[in-house]
N, C-alpha and C. Protein backbone atom coordinates (compact mmCIF):
# COMPACT_ATOMS: atom_id res chain seq x y z
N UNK A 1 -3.64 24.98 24.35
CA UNK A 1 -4.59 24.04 24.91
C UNK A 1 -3.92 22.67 25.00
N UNK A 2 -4.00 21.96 25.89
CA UNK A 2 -3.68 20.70 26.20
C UNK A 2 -4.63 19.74 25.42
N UNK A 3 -3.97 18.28 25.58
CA UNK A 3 -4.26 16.99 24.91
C UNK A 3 -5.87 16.48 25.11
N UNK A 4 -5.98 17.00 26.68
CA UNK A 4 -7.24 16.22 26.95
C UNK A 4 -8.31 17.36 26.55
N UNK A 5 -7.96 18.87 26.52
CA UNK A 5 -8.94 20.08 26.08
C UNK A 5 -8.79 19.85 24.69
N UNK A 6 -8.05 19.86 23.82
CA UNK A 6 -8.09 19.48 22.36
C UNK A 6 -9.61 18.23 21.96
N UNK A 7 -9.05 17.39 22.80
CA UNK A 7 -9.90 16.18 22.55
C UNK A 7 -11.60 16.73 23.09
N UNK A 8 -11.39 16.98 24.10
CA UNK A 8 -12.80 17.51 24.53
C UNK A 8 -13.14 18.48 23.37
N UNK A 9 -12.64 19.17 23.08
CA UNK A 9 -13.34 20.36 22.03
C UNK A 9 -14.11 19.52 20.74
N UNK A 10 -12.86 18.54 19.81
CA UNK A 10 -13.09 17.72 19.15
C UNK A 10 -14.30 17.16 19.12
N UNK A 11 -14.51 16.53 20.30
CA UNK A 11 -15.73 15.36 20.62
C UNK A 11 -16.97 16.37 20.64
N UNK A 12 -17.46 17.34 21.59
CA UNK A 12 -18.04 18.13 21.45
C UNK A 12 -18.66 18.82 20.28
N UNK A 13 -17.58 18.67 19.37
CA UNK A 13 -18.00 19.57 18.02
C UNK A 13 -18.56 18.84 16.87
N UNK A 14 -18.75 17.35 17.38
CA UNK A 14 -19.62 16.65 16.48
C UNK A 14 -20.87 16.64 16.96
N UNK A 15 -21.88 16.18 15.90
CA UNK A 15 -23.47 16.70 15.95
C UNK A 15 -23.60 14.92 16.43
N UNK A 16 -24.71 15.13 17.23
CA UNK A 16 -25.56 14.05 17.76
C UNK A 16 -26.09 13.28 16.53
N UNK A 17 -25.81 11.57 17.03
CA UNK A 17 -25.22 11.32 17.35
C UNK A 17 -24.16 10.87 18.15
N UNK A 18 -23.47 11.27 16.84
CA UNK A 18 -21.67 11.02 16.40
C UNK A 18 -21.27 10.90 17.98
N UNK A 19 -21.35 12.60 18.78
CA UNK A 19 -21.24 13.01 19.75
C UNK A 19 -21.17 12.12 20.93
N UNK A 20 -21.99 11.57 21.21
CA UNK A 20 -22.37 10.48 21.88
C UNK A 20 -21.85 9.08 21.88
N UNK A 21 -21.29 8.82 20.84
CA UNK A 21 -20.86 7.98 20.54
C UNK A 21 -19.46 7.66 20.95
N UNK A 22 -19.04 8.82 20.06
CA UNK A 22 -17.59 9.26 20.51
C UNK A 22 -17.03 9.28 22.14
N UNK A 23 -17.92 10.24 22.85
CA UNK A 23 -17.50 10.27 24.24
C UNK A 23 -17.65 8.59 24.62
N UNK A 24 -18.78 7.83 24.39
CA UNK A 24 -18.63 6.51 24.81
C UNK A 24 -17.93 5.56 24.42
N UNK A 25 -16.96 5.64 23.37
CA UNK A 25 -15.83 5.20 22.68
C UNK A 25 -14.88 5.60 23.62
N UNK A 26 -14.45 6.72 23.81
CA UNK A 26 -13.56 7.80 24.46
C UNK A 26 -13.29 6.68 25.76
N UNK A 27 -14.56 7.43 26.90
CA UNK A 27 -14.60 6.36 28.09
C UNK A 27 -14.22 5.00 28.22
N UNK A 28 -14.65 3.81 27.04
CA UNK A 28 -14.43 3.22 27.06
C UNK A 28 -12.89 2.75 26.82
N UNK A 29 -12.17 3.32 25.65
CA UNK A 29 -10.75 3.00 25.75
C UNK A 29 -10.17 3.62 27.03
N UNK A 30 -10.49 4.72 27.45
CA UNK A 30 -9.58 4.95 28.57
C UNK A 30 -10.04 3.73 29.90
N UNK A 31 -10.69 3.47 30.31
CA UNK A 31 -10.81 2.06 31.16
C UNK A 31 -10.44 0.97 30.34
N UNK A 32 -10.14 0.44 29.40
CA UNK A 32 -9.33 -0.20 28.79
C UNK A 32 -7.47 -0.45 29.01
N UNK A 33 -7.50 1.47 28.64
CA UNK A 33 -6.17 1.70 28.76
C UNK A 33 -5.70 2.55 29.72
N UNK A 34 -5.79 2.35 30.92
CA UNK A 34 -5.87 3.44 32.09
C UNK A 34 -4.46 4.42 31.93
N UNK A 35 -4.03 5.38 31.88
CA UNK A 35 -2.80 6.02 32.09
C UNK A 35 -2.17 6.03 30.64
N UNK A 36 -2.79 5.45 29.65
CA UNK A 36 -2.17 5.30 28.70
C UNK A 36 -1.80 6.54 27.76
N UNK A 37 -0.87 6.91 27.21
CA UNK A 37 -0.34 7.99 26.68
C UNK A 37 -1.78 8.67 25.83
N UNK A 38 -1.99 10.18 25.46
CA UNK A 38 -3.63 10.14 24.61
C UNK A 38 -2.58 11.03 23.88
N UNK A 39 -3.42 11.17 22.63
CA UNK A 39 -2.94 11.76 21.39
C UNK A 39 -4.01 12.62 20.70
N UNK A 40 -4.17 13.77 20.38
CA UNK A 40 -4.84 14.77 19.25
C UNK A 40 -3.92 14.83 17.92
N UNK A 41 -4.30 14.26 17.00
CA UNK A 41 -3.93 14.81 15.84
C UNK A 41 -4.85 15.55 14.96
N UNK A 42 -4.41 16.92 14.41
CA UNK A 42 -5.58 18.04 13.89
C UNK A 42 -5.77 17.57 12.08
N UNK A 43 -4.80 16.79 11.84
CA UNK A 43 -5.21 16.32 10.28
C UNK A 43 -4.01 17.21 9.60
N UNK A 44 -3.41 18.03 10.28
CA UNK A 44 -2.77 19.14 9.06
C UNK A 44 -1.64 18.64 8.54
N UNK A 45 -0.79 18.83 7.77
CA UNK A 45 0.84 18.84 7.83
C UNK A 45 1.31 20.10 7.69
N UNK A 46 2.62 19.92 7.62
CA UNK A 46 3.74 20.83 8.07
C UNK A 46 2.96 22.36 7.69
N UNK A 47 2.46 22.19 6.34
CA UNK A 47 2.14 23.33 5.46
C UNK A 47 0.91 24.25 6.07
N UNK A 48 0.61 22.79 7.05
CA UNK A 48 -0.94 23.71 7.67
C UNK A 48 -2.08 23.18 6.92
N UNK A 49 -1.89 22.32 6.00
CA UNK A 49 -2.94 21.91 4.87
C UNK A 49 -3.54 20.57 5.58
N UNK A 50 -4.87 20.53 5.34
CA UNK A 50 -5.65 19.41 5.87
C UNK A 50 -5.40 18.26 5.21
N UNK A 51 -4.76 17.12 5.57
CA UNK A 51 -4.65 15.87 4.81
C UNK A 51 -5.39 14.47 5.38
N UNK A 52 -5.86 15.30 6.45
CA UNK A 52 -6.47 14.02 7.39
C UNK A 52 -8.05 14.54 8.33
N UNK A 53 -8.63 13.65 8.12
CA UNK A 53 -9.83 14.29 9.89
C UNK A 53 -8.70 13.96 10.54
N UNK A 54 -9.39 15.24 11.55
CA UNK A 54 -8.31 14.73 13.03
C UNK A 54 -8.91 13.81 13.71
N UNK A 55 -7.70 13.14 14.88
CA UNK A 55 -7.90 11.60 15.29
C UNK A 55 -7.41 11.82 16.41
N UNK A 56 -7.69 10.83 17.52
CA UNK A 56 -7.78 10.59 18.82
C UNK A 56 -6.51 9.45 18.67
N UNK A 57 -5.67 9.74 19.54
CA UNK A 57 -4.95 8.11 20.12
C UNK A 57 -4.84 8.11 21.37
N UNK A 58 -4.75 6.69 21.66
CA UNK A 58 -4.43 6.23 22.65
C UNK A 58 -3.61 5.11 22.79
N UNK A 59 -2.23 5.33 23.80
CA UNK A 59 -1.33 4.43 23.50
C UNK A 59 0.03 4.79 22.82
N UNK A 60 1.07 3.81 23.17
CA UNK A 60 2.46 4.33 22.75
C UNK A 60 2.89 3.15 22.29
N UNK A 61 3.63 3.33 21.08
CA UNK A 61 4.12 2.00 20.82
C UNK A 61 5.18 2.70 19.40
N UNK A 62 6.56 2.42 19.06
CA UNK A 62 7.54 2.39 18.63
C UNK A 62 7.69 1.75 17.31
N UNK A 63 6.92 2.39 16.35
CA UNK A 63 7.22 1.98 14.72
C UNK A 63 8.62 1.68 14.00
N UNK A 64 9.09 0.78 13.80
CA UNK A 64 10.06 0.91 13.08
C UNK A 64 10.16 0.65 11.53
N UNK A 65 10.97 1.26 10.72
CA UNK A 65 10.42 1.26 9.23
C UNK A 65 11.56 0.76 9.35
N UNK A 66 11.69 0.22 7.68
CA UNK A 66 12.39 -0.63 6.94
C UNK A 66 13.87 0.38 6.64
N UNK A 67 14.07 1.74 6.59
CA UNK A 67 15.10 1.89 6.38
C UNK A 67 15.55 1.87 8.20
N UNK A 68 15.42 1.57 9.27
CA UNK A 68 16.28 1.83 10.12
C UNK A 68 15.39 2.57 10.80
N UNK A 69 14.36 4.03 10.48
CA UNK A 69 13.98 5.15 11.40
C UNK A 69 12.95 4.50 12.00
N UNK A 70 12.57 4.85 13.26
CA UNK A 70 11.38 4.95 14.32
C UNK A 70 10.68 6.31 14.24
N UNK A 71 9.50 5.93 15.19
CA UNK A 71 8.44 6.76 14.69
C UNK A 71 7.64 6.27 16.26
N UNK A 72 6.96 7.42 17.25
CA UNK A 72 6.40 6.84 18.22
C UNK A 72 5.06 7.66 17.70
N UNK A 73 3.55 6.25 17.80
CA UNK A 73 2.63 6.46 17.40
C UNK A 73 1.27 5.66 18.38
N UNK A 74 0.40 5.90 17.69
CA UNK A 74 -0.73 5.68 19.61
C UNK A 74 -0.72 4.01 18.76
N UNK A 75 -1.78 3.28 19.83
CA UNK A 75 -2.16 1.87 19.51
C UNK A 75 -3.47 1.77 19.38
N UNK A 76 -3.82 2.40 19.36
CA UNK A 76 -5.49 2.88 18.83
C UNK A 76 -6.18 4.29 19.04
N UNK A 77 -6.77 4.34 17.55
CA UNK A 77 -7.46 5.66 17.37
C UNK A 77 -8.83 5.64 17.12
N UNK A 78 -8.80 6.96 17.05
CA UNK A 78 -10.52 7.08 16.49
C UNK A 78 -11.12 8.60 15.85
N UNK A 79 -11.61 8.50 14.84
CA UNK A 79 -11.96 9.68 14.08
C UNK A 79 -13.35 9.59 13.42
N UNK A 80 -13.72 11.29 13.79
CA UNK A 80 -15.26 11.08 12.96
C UNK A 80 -15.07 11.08 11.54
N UNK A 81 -15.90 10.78 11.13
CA UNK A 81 -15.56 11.31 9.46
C UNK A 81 -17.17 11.20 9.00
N UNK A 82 -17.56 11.81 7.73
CA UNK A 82 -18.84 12.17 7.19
C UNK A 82 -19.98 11.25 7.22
N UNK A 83 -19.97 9.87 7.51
CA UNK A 83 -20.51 8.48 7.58
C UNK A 83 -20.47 8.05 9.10
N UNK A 84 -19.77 8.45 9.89
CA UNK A 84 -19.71 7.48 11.03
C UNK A 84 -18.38 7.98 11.90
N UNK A 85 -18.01 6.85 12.37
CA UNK A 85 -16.52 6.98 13.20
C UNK A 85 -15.94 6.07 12.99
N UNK A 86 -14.38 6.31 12.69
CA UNK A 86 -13.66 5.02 12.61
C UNK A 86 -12.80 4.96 13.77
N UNK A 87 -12.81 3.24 13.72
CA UNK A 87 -11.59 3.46 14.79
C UNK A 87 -10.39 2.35 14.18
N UNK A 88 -9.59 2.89 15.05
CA UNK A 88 -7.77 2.33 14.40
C UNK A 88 -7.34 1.44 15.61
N UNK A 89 -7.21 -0.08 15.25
CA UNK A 89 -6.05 -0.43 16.46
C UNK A 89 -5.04 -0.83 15.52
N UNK A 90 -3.70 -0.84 15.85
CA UNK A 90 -2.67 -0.85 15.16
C UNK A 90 -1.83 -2.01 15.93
N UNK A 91 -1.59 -3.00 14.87
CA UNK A 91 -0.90 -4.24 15.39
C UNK A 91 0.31 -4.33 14.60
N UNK A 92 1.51 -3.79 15.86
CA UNK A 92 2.81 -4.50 14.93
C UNK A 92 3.22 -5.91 14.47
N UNK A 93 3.70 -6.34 13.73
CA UNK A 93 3.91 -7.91 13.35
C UNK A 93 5.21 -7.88 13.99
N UNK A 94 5.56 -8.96 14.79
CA UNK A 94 6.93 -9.10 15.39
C UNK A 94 7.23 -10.52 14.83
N UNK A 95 8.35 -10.25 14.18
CA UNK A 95 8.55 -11.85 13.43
C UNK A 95 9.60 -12.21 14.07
N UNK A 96 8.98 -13.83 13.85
CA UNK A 96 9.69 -14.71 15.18
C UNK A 96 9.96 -15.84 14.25
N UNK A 97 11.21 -16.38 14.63
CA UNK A 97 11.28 -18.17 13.98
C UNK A 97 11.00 -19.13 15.18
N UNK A 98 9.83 -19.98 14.59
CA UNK A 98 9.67 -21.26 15.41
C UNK A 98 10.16 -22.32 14.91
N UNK A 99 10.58 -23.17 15.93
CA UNK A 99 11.24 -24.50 15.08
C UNK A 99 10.50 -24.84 14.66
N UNK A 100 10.78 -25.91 13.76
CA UNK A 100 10.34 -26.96 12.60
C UNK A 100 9.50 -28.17 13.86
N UNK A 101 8.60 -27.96 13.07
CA UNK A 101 7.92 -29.30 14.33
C UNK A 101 8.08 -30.38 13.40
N UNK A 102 7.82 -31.81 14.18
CA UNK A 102 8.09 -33.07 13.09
C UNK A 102 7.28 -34.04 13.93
N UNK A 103 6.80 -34.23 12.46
CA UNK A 103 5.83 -35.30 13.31
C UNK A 103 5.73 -36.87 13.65
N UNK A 104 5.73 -37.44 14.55
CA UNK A 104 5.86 -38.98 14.74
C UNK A 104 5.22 -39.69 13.93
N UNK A 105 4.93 -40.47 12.72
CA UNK A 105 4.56 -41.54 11.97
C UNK A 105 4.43 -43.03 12.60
């Protein structure tokens, strides 16, 4: 099954609501982010073991960690979970030096 049938199944399989919500979340980032890369993640790892609700992304953007490795991950998500829905936007910090300003006396 593909990215956008994954996601449809997903959304679908929450109870009203949630359901509703979700698809209007959904809609809304994609007119936000037109063409923008989408993402299903099912929660599992390697082992197959659930470590996460699964989550929606949307968006591409290039993590880099502190030893050196990258990592390509969405720029905002969204997941149901037992209370509600969360959603994820993810802001890299790009550090910059600005000069020293000084001020006239």
């Amino acid at each position: 099954m593909n990215v956008e049938g994954q996601i449809k199944e997903y959304i679908t399989s929450q109870p009203e609501p949630k359901r509703n919500d979700m698809q209007e979340l959904h809609h809304i980032i994609l007119e936000l982010k037109p063409g923008s890369k989408l993402w299903f993640l099912d929660g599992k790892d390697s082992e197959n073991k659930t470590v996460s609700n699964p989550n929606i992304g949307y968006g591409l953007q290039t993590i880099k960690y502190a030893d050196g490795k990258t990592r390509e991950f969405y720029q905002i998500g969204m997941s149901a979970n037992t209370t509600g829905i969360s959603v994820y936007i993810l802001v890299l910090m790009i550090r910059h030096t600005y000069p020293k300003r000084t001020e006239e006396k």
